[in-house]
N, C-alpha and C. Protein backbone atom coordinates (compact mmCIF):
# COMPACT_ATOMS: atom_id res chain seq x y z
N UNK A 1 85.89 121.66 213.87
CA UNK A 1 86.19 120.70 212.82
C UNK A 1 84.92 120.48 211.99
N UNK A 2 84.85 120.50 210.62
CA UNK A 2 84.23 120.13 209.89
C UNK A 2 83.90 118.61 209.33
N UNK A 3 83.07 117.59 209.12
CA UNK A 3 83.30 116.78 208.30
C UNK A 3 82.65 116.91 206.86
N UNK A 4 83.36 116.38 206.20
CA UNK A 4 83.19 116.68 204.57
C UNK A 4 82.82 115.78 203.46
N UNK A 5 81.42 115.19 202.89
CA UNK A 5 81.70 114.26 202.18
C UNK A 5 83.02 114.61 200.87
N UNK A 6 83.72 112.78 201.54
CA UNK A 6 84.89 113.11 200.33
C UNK A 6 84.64 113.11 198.89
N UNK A 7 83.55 112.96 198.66
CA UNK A 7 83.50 113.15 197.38
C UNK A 7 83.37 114.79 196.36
N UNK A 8 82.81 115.29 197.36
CA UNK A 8 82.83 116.96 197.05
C UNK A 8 84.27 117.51 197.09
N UNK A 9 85.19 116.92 197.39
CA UNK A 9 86.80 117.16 197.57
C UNK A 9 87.48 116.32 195.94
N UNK A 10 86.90 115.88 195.28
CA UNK A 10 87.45 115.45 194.46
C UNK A 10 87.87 114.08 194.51
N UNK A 11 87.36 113.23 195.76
CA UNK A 11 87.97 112.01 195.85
C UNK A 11 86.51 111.05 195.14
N UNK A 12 87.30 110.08 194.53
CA UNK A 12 86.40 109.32 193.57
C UNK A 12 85.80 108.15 194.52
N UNK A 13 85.17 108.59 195.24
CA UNK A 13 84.51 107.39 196.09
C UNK A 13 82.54 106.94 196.11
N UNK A 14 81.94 108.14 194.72
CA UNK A 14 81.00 107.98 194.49
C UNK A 14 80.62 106.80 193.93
N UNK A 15 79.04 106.03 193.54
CA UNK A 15 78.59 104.88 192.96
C UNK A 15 79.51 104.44 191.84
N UNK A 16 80.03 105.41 191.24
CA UNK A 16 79.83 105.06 190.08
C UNK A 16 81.49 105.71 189.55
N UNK A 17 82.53 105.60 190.67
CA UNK A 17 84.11 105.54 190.33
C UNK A 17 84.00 107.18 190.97
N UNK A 18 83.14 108.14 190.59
CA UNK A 18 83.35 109.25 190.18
C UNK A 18 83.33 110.29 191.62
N UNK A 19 83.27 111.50 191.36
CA UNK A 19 83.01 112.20 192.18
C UNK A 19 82.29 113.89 192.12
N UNK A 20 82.36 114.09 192.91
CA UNK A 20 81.34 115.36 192.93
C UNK A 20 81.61 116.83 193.56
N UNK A 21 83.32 116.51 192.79
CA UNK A 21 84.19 118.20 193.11
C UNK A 21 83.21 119.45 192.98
N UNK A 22 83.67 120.12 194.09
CA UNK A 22 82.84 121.55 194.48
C UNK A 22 84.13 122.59 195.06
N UNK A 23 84.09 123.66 194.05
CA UNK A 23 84.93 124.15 194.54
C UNK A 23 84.65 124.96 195.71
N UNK A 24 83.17 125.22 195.87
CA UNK A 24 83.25 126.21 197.26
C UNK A 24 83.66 125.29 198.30
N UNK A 25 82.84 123.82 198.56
CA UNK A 25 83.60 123.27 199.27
C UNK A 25 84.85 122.74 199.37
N UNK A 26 85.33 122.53 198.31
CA UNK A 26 87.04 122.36 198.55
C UNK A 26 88.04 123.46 199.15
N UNK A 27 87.56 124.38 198.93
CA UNK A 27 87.78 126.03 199.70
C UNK A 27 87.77 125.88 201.03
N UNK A 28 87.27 125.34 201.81
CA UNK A 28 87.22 125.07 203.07
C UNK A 28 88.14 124.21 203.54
N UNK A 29 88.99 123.39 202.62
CA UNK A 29 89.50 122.78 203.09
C UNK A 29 91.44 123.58 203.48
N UNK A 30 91.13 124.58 202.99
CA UNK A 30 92.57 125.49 202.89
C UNK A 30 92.44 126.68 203.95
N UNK A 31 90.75 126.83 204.49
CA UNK A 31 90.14 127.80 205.54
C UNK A 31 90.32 127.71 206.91
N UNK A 32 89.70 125.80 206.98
CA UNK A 32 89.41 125.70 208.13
C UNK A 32 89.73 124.25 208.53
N UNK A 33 89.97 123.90 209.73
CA UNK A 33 90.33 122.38 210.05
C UNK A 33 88.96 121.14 209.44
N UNK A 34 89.43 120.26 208.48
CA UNK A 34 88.19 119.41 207.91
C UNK A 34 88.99 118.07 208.03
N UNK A 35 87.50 117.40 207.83
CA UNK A 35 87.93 115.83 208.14
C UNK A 35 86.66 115.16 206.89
N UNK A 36 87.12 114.87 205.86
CA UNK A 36 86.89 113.70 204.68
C UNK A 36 86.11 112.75 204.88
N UNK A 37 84.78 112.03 204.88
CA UNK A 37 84.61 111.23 205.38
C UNK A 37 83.59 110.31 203.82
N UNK A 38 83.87 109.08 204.00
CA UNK A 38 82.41 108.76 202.69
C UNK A 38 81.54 107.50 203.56
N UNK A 39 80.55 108.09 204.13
CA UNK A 39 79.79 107.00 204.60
C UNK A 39 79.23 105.53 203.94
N UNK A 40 79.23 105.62 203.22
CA UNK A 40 79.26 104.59 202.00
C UNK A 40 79.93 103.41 202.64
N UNK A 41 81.31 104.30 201.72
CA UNK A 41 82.61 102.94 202.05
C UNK A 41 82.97 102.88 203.70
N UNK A 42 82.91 103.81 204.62
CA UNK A 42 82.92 103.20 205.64
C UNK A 42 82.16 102.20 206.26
N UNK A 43 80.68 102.22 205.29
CA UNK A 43 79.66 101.15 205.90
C UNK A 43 80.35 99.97 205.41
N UNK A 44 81.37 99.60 204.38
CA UNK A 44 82.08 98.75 204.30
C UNK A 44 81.27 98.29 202.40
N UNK A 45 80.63 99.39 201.73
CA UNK A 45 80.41 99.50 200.31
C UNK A 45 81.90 99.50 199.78
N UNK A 46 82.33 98.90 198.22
CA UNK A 46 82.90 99.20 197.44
C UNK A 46 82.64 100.06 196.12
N UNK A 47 83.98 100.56 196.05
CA UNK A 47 83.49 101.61 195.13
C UNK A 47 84.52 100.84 193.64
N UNK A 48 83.72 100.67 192.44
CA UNK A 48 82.55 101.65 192.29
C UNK A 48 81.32 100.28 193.02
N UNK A 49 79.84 100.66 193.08
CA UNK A 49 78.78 99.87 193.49
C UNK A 49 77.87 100.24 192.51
N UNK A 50 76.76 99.19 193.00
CA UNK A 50 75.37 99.75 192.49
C UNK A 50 74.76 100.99 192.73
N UNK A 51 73.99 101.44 192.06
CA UNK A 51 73.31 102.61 192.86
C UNK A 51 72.00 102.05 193.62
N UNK A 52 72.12 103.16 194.74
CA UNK A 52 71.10 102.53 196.20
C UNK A 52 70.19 103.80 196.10
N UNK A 53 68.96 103.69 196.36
CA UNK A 53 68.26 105.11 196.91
C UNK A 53 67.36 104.12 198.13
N UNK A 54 66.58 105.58 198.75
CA UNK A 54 65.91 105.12 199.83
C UNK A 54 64.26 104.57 199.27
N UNK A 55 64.01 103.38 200.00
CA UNK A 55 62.83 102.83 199.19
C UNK A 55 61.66 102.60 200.38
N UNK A 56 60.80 103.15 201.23
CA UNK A 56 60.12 102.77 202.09
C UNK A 56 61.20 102.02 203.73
N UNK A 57 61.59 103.28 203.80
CA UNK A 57 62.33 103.42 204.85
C UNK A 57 63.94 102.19 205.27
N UNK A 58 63.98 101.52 203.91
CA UNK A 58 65.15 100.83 203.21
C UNK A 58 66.01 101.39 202.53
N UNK A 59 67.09 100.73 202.38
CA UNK A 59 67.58 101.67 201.29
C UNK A 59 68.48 100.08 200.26
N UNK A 60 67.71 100.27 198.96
CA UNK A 60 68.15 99.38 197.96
C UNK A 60 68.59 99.71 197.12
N UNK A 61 69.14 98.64 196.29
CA UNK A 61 69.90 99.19 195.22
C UNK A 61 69.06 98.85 193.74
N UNK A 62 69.51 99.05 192.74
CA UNK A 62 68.87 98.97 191.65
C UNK A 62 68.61 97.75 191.03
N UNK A 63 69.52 96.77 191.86
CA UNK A 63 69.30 95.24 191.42
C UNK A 63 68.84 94.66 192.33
N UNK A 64 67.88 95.53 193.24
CA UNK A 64 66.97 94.86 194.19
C UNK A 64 67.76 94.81 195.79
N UNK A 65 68.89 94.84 196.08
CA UNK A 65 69.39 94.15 197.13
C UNK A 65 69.39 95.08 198.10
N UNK A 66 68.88 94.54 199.52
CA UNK A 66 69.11 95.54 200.52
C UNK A 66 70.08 95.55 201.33
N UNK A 67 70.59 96.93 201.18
CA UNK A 67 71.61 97.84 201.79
C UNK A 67 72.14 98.08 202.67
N UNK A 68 70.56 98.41 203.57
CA UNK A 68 70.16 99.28 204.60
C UNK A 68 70.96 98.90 205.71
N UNK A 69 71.34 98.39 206.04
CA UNK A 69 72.79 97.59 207.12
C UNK A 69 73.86 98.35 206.98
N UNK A 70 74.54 98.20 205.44
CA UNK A 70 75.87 98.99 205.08
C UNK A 70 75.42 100.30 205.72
N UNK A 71 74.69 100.99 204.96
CA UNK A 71 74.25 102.28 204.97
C UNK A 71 73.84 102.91 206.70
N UNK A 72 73.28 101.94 207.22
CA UNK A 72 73.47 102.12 208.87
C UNK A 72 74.86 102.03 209.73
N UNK A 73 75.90 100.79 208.97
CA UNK A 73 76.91 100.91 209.87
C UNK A 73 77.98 102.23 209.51
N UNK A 74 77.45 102.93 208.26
CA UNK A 74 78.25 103.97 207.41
C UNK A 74 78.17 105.00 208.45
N UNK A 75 76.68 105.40 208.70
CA UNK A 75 76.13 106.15 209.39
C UNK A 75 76.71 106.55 210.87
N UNK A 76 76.91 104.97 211.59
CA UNK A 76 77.45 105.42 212.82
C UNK A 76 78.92 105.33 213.09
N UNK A 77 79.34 104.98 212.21
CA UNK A 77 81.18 105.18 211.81
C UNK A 77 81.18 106.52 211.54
N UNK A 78 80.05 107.27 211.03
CA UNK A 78 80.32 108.78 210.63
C UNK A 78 80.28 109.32 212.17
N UNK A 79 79.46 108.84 212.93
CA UNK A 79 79.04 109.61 213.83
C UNK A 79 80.28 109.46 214.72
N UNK A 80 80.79 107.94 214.89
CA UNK A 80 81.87 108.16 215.63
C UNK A 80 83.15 108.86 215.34
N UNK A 81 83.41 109.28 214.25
CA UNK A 81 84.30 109.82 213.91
C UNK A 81 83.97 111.53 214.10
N UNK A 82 82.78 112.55 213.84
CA UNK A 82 82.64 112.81 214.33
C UNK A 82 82.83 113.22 216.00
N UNK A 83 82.37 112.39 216.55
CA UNK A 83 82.21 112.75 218.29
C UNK A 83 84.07 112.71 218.67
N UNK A 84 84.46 112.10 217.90
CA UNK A 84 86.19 111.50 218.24
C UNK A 84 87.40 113.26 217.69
N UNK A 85 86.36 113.53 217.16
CA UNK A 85 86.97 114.91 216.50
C UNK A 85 86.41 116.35 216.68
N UNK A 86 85.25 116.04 217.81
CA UNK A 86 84.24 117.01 217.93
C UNK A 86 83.55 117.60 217.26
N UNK A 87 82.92 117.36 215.84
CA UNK A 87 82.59 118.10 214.63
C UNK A 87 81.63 118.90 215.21
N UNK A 88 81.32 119.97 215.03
CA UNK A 88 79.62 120.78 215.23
C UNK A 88 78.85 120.61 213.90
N UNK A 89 79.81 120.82 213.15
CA UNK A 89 79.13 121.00 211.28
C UNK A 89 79.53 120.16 210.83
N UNK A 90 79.13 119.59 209.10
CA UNK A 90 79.37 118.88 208.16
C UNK A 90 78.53 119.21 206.94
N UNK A 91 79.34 119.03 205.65
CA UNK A 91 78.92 119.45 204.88
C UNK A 91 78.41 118.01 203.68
N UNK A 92 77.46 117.69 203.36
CA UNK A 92 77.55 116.75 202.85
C UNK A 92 76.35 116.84 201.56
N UNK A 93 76.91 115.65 200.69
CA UNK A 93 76.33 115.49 199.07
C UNK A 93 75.02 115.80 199.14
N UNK A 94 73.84 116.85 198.84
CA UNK A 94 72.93 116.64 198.67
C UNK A 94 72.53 115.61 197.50
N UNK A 95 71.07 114.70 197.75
CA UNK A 95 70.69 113.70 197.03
C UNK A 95 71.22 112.41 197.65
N UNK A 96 72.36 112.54 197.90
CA UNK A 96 72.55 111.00 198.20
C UNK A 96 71.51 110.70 199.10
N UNK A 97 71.67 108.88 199.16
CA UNK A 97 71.12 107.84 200.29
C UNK A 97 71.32 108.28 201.41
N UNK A 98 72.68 108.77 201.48
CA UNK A 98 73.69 108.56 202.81
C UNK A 98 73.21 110.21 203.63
N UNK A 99 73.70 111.02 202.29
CA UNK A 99 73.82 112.26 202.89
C UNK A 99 73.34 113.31 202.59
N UNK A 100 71.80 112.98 201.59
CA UNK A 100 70.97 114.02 201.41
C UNK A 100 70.58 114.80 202.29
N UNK A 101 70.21 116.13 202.26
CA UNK A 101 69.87 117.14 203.67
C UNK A 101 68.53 117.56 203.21
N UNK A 102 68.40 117.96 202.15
CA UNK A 102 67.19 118.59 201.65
C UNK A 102 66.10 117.79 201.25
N UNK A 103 66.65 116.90 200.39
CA UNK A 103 66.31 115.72 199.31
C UNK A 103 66.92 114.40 199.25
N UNK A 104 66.27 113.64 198.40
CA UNK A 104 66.97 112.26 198.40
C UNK A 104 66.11 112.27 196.97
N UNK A 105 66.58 110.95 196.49
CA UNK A 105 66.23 110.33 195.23
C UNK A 105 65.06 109.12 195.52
N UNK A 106 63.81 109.65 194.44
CA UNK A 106 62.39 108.68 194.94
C UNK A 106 62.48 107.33 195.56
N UNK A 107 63.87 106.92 194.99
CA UNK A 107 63.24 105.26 195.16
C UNK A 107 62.70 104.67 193.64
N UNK A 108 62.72 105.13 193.40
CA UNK A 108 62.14 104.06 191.61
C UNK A 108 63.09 104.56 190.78
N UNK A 109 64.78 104.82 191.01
CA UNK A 109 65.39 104.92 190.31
C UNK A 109 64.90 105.41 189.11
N UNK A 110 64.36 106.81 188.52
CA UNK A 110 64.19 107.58 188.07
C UNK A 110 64.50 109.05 187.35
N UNK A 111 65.51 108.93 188.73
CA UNK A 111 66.60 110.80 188.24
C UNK A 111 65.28 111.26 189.03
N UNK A 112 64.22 111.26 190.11
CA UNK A 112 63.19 112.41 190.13
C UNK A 112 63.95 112.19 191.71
N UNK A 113 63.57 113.58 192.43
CA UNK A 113 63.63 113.37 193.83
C UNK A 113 62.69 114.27 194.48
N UNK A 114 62.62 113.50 195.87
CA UNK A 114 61.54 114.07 196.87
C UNK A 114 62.25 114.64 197.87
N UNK A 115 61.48 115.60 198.72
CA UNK A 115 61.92 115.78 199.93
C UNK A 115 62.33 114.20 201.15
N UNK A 116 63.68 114.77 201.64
CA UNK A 116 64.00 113.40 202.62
C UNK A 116 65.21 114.12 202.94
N UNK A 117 65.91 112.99 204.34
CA UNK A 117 67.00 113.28 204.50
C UNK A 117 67.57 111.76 204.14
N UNK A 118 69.18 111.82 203.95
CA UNK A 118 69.80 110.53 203.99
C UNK A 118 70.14 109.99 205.25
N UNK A 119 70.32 108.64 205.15
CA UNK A 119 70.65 108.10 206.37
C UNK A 119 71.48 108.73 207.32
N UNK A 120 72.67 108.90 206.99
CA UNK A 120 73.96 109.92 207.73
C UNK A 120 73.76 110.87 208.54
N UNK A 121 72.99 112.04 207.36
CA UNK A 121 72.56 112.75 207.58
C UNK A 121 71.69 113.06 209.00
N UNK A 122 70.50 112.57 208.92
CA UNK A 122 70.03 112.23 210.07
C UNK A 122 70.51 111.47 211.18
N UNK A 123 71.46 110.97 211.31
CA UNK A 123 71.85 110.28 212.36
C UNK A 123 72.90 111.75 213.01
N UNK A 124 73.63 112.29 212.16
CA UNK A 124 74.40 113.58 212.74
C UNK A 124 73.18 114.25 213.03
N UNK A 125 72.01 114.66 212.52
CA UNK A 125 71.45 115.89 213.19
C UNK A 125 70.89 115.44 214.72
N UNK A 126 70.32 114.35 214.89
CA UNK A 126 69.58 113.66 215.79
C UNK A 126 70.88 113.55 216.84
N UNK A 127 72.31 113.90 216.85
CA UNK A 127 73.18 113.90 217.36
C UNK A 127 73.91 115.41 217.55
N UNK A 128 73.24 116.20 217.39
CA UNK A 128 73.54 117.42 217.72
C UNK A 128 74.63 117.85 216.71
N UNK A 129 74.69 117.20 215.42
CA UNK A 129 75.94 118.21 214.33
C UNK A 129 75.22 119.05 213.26
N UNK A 130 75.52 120.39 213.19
CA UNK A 130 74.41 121.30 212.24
C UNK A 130 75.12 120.35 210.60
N UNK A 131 74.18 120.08 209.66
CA UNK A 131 74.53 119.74 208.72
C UNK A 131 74.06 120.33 207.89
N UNK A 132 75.08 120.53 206.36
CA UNK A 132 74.93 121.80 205.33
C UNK A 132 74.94 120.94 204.12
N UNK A 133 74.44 121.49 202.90
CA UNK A 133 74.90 120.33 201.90
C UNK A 133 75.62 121.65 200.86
N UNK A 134 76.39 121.24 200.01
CA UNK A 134 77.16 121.63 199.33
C UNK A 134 77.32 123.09 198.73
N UNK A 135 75.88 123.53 198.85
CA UNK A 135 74.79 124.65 198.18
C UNK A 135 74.77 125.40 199.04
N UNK A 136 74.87 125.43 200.02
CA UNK A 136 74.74 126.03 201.46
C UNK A 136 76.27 126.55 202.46
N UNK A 137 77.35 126.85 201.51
CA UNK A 137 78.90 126.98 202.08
C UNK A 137 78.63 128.68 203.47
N UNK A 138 77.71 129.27 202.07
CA UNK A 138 77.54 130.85 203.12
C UNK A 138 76.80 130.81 204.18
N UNK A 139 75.94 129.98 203.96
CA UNK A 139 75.22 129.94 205.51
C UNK A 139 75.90 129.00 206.25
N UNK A 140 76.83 128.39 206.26
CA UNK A 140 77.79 127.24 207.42
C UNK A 140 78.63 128.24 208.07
N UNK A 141 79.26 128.90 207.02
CA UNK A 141 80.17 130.29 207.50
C UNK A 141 79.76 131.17 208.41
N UNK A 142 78.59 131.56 208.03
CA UNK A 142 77.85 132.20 208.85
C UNK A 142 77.42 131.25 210.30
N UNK A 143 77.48 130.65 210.50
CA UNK A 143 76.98 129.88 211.49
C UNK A 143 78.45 129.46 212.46
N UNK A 144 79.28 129.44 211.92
CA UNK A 144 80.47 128.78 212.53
C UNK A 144 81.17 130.92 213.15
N UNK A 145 80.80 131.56 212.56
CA UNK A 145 81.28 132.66 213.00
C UNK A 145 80.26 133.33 214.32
């Protein structure tokens, strides 16, 4: 089983109403058994929200307010859902707060980003799930074969 941020599926559960359709990853969803997940709104965020990045090991939003709670209980709702479905992999939004793999966004709300992982993110790897971000469909394939 895969989990999938839902927003790469076309579901509008990003900051800002929208979403972040990918067709290689939506392809997977006609391949192989997947499971949808938006850590966000499971941390109990509404959509649409502010935008949040990670700020000195916080994660705030642009009108100052901290997050970092939502964004933790997002995290281990992912994980339990996960372990409840056995995931090995997941494929999730690079950049986000939640579910950057490579990168995340500075923190000074800018558009610039640094190396980081998102919250989520790290909580699945530190939990034994290989995680891929969106850019990365051929090497998951490769890995699951």
């Amino acid at each position: 089983m895969i989990l999938i941020s839902a927003c790469l599926c076309g579901v509008n559960c990003k900051y800002n109403n929208g979403n972040n359709a990918h067709s290689g990853v939506m392809s997977l969803l006609s391949h192989y058994p997947c499971m949808l997940i938006c850590p966000e709104q499971l941390g109990g965020l509404t959509t649409p929200r502010v935008p949040a990045e990670i700020v000195a090991e916080r994660v705030m939003t642009s009108e100052g307010n901290d997050v970092t709670e939502a964004f933790i209980a997002g995290a281990t709702e992912t994980l339990n859902i996960a372990k409840l479905i056995h995931a090995k992999f997941a494929v999730l939004k690079e950049g986000s707060p939640s579910c950057g793999i490579h990168y995340i966004y500075d923190g000074h709300f800018s558009h610039q980003k640094m190396i980081g992982q998102g919250i989520t993110t790290r909580c699945l790897i530190e939990n034994g799930v290989s995680v891929f971000s969106e850019n990365e469909i051929d090497k998951l394939i490769l890995k699951m074969t």
